[in-house]
PDB file of N, CA and C in Angstrom:
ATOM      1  N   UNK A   1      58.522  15.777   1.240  1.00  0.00           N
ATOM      2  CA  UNK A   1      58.703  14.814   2.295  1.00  0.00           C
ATOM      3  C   UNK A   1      60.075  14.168   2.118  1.00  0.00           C
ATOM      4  N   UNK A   2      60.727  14.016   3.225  1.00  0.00           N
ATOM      5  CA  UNK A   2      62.331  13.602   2.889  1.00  0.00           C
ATOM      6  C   UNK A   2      62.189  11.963   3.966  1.00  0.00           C
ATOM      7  N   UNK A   3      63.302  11.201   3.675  1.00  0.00           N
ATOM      8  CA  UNK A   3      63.095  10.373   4.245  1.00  0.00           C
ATOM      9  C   UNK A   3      64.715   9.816   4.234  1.00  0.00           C
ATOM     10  N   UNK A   4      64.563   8.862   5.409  1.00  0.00           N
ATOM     11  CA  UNK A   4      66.229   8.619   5.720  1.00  0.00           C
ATOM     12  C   UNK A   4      66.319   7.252   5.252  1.00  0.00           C
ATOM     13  N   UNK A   5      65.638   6.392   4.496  1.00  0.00           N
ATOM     14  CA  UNK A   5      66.105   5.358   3.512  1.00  0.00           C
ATOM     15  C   UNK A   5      67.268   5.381   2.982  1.00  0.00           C
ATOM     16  N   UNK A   6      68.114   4.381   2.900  1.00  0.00           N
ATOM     17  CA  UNK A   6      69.394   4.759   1.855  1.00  0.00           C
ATOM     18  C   UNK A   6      69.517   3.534   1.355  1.00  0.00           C
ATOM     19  N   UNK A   7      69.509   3.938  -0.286  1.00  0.00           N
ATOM     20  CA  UNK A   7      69.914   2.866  -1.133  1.00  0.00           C
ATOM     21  C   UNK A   7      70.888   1.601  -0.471  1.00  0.00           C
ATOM     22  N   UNK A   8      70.261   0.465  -0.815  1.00  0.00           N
ATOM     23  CA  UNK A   8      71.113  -0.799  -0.586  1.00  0.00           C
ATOM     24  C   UNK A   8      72.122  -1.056  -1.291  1.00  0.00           C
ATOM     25  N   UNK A   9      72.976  -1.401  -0.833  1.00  0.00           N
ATOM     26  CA  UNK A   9      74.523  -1.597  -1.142  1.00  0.00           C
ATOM     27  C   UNK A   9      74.986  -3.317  -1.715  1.00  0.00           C
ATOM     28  N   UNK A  10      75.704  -3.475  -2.426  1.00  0.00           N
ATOM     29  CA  UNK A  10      75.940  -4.909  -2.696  1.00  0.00           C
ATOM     30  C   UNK A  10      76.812  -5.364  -1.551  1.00  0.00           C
ATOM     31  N   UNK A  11      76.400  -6.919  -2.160  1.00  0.00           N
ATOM     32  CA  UNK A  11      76.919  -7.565  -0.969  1.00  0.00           C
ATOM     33  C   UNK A  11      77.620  -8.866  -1.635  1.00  0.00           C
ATOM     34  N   UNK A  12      78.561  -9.149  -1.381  1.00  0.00           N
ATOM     35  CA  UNK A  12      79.855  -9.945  -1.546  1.00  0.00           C
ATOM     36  C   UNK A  12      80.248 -11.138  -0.581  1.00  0.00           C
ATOM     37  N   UNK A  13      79.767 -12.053  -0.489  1.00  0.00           N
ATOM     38  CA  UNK A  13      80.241 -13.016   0.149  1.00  0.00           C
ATOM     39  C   UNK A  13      81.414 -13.512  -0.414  1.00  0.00           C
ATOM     40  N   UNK A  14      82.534 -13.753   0.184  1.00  0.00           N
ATOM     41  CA  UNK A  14      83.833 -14.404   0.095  1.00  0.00           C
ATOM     42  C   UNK A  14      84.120 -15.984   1.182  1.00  0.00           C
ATOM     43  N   UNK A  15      84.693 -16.850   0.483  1.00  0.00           N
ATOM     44  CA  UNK A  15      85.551 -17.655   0.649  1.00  0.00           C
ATOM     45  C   UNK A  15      86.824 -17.242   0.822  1.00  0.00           C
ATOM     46  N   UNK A  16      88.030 -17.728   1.561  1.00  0.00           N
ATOM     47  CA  UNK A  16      88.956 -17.394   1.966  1.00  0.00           C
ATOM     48  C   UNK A  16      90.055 -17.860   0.730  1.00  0.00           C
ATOM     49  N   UNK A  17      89.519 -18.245  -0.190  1.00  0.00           N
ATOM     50  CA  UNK A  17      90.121 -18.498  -1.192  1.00  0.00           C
ATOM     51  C   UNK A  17      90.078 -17.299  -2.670  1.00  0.00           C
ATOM     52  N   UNK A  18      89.648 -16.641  -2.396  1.00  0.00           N
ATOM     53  CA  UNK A  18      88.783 -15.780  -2.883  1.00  0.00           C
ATOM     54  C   UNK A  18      89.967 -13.774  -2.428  1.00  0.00           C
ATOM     55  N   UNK A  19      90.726 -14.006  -1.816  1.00  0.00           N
ATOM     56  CA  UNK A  19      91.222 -13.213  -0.710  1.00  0.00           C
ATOM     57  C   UNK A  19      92.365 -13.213  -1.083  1.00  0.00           C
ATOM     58  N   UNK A  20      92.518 -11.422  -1.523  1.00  0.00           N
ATOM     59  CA  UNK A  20      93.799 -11.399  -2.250  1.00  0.00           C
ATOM     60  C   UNK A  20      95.434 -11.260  -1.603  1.00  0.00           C
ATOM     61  N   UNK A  21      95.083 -11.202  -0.192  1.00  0.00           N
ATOM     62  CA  UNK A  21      96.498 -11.182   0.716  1.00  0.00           C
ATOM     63  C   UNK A  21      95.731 -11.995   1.695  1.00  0.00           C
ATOM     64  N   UNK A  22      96.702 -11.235   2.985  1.00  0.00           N
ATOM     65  CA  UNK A  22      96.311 -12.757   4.321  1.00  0.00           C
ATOM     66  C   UNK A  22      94.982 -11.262   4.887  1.00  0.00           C
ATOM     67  N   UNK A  23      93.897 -11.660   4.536  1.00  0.00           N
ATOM     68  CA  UNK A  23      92.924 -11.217   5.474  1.00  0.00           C
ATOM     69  C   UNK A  23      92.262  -9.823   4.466  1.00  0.00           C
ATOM     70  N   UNK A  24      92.698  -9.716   3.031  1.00  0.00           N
ATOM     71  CA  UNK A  24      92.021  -8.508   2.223  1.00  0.00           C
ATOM     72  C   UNK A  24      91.633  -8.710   1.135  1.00  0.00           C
ATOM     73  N   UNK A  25      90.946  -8.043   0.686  1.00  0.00           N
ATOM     74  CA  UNK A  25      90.169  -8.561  -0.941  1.00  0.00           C
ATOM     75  C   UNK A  25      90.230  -6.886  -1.496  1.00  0.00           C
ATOM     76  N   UNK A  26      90.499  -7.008  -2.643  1.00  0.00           N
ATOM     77  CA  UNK A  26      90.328  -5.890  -3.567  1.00  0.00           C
ATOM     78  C   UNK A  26      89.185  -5.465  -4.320  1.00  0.00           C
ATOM     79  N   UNK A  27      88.730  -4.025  -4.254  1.00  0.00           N
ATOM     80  CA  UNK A  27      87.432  -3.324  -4.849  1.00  0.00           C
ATOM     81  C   UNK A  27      87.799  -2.770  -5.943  1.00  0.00           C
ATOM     82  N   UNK A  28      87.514  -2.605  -6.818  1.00  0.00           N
ATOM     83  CA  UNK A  28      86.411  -3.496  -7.831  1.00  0.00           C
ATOM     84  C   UNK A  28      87.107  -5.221  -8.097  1.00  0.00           C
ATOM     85  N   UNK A  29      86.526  -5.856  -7.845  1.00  0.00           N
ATOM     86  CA  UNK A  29      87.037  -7.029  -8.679  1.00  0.00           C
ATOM     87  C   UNK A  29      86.695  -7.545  -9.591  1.00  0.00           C
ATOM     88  N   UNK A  30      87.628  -8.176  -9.875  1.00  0.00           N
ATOM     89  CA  UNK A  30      87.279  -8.371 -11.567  1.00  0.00           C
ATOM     90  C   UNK A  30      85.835  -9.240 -11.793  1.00  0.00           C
ATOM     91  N   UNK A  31      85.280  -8.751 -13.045  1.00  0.00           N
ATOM     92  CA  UNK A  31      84.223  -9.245 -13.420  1.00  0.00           C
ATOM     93  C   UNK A  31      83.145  -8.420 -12.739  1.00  0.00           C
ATOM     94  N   UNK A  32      83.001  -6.795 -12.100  1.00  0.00           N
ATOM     95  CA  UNK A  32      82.685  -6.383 -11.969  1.00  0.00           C
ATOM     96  C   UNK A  32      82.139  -5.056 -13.347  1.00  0.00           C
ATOM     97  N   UNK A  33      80.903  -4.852 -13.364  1.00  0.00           N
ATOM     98  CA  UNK A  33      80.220  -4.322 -14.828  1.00  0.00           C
ATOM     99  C   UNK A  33      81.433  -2.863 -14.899  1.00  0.00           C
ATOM    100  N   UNK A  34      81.757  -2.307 -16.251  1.00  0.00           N
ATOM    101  CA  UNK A  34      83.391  -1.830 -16.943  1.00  0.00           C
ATOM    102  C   UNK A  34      82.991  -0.536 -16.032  1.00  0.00           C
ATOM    103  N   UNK A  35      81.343   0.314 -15.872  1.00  0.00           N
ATOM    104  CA  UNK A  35      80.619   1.700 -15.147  1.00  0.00           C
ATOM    105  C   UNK A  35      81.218   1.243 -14.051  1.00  0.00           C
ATOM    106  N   UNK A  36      80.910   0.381 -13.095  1.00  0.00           N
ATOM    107  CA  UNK A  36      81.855   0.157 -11.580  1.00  0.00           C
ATOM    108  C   UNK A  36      82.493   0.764 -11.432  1.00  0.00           C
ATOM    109  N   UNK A  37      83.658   1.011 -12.089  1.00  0.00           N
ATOM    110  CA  UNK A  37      85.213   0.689 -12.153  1.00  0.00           C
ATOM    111  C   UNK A  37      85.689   2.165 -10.997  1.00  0.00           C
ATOM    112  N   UNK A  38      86.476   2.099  -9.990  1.00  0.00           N
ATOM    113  CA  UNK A  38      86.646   3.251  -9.417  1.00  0.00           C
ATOM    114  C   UNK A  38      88.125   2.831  -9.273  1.00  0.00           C
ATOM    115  N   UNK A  39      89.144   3.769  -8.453  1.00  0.00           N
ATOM    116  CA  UNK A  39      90.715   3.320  -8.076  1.00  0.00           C
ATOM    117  C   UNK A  39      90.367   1.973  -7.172  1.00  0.00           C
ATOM    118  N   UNK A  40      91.610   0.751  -7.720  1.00  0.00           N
ATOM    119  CA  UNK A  40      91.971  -0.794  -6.690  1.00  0.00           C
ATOM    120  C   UNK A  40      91.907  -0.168  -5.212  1.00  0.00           C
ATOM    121  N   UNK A  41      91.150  -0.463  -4.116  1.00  0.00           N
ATOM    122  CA  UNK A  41      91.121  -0.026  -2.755  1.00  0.00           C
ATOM    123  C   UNK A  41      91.525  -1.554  -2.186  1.00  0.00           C
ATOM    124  N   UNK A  42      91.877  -1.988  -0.880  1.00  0.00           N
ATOM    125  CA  UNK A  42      92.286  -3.123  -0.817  1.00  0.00           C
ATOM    126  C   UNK A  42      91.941  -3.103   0.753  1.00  0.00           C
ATOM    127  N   UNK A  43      90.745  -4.125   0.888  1.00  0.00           N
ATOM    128  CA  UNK A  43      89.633  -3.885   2.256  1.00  0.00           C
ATOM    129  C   UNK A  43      89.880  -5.273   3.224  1.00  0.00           C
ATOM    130  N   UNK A  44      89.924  -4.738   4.344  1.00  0.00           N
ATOM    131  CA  UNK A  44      90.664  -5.797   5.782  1.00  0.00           C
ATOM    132  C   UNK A  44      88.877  -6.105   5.949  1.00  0.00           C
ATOM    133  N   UNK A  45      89.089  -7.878   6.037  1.00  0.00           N
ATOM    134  CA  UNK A  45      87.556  -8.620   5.950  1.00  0.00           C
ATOM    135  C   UNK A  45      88.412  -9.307   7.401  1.00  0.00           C
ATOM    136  N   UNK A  46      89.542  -9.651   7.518  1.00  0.00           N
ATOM    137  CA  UNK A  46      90.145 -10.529   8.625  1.00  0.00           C
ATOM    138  C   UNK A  46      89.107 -10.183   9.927  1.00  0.00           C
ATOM    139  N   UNK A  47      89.548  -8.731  10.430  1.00  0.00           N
ATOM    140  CA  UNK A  47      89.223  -8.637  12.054  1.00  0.00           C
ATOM    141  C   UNK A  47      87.497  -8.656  12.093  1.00  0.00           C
ATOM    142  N   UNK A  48      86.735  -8.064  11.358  1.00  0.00           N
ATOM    143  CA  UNK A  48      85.083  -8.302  11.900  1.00  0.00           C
ATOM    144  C   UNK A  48      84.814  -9.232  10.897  1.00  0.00           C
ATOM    145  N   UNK A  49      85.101  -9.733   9.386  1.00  0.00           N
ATOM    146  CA  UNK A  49      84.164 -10.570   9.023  1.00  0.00           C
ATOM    147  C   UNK A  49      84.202  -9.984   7.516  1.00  0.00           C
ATOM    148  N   UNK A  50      84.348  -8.765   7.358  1.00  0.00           N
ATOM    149  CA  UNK A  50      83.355  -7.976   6.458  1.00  0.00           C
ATOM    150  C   UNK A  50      84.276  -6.929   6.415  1.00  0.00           C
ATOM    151  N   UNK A  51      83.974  -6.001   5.460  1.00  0.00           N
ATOM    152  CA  UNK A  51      84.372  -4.581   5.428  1.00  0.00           C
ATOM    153  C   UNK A  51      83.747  -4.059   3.901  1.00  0.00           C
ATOM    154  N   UNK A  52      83.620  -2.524   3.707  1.00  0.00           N
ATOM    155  CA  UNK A  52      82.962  -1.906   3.112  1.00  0.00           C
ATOM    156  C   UNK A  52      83.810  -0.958   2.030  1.00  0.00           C
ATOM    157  N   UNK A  53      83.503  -1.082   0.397  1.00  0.00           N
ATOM    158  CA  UNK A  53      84.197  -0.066  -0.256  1.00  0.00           C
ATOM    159  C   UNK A  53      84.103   1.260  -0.013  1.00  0.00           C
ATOM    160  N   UNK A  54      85.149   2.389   0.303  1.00  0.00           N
ATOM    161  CA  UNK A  54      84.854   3.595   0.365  1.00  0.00           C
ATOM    162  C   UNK A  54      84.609   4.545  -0.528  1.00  0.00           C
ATOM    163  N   UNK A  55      84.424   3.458  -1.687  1.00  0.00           N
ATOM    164  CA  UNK A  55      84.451   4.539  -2.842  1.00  0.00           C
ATOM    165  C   UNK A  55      82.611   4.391  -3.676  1.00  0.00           C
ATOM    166  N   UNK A  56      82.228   2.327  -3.536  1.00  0.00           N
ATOM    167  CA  UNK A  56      81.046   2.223  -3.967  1.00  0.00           C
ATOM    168  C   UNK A  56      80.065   1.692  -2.926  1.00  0.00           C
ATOM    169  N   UNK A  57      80.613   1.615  -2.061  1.00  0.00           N
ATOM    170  CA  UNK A  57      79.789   1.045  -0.745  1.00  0.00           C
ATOM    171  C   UNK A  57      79.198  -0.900  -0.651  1.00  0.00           C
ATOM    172  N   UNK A  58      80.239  -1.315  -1.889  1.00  0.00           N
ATOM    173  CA  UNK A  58      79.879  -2.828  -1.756  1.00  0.00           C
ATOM    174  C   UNK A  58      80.756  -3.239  -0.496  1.00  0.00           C
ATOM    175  N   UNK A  59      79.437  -4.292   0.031  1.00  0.00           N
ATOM    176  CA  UNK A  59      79.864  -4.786   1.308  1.00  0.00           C
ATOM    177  C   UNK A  59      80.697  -6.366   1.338  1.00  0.00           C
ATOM    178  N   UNK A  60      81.858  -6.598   1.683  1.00  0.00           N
ATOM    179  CA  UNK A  60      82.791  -7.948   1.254  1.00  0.00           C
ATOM    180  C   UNK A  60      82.858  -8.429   2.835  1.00  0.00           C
ATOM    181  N   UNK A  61      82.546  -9.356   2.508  1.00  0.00           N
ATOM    182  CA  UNK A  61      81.917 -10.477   3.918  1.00  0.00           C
ATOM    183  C   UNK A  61      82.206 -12.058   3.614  1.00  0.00           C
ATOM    184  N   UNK A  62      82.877 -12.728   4.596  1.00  0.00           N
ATOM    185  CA  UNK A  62      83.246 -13.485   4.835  1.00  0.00           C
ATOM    186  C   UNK A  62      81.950 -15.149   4.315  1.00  0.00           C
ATOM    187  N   UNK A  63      81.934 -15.676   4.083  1.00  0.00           N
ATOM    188  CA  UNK A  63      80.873 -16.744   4.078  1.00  0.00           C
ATOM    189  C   UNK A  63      81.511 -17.571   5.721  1.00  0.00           C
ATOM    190  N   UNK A  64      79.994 -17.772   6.197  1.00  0.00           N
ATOM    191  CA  UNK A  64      79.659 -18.604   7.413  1.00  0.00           C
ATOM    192  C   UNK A  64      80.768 -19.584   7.564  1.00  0.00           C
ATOM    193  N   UNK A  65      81.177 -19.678   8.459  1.00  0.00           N
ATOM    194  CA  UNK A  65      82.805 -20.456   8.536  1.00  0.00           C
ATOM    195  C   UNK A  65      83.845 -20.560   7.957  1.00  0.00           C
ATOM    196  N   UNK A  66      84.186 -19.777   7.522  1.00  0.00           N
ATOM    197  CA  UNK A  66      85.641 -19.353   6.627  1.00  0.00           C
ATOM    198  C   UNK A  66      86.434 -18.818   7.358  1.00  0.00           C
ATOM    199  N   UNK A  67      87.686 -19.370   7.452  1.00  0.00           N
ATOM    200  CA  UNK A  67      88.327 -18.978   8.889  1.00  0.00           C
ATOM    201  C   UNK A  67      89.743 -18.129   7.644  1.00  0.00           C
ATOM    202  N   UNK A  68      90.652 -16.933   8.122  1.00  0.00           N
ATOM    203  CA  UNK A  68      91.709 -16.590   7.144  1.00  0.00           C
ATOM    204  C   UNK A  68      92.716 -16.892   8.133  1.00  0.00           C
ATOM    205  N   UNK A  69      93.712 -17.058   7.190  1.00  0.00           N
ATOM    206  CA  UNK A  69      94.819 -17.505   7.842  1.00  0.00           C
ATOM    207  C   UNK A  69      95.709 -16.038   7.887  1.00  0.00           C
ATOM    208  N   UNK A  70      96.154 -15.475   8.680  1.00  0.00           N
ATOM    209  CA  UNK A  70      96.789 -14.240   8.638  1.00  0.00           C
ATOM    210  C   UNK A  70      98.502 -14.732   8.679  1.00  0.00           C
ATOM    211  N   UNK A  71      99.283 -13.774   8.108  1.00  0.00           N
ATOM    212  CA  UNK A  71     100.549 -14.300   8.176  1.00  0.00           C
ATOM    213  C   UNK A  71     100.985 -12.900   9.013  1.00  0.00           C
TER     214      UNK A  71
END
């Protein structure tokens, strides 16, 4: 029997303080367990809110009113 479940993905709420250019945050970040560890990817949270690693599938999302300042 096969089934289309797919493992849940982490999830990352960010503060805009938290945000390593104007509108991106970097995957893995630090303090992430040493097995994590894949190549620095560097993920646009600015335009929807959120965005997704392509390498571990953690999801980096904005916290409820956090506005980024884009330059």
């Amino acid at each position: 029997m096969s089934t289309n479940a797919q493992t849940p993905k982490a999830v990352v709420e960010l503060s805009a303080a938290d945000l390593q250019g104007p509108g991106v945050v970097a995957c893995p970040m630090p303090g992430q367990a040493a097995w994590n560890k894949h190549p620095r990817v560097f993920i646009n949270v600015a335009g929807h809110g959120e965005g997704a690693c392509p390498y571990c599938g953690t999801v980096y999302k904005l916290k409820a009113g956090e506005k980024v300042h884009a330059h």
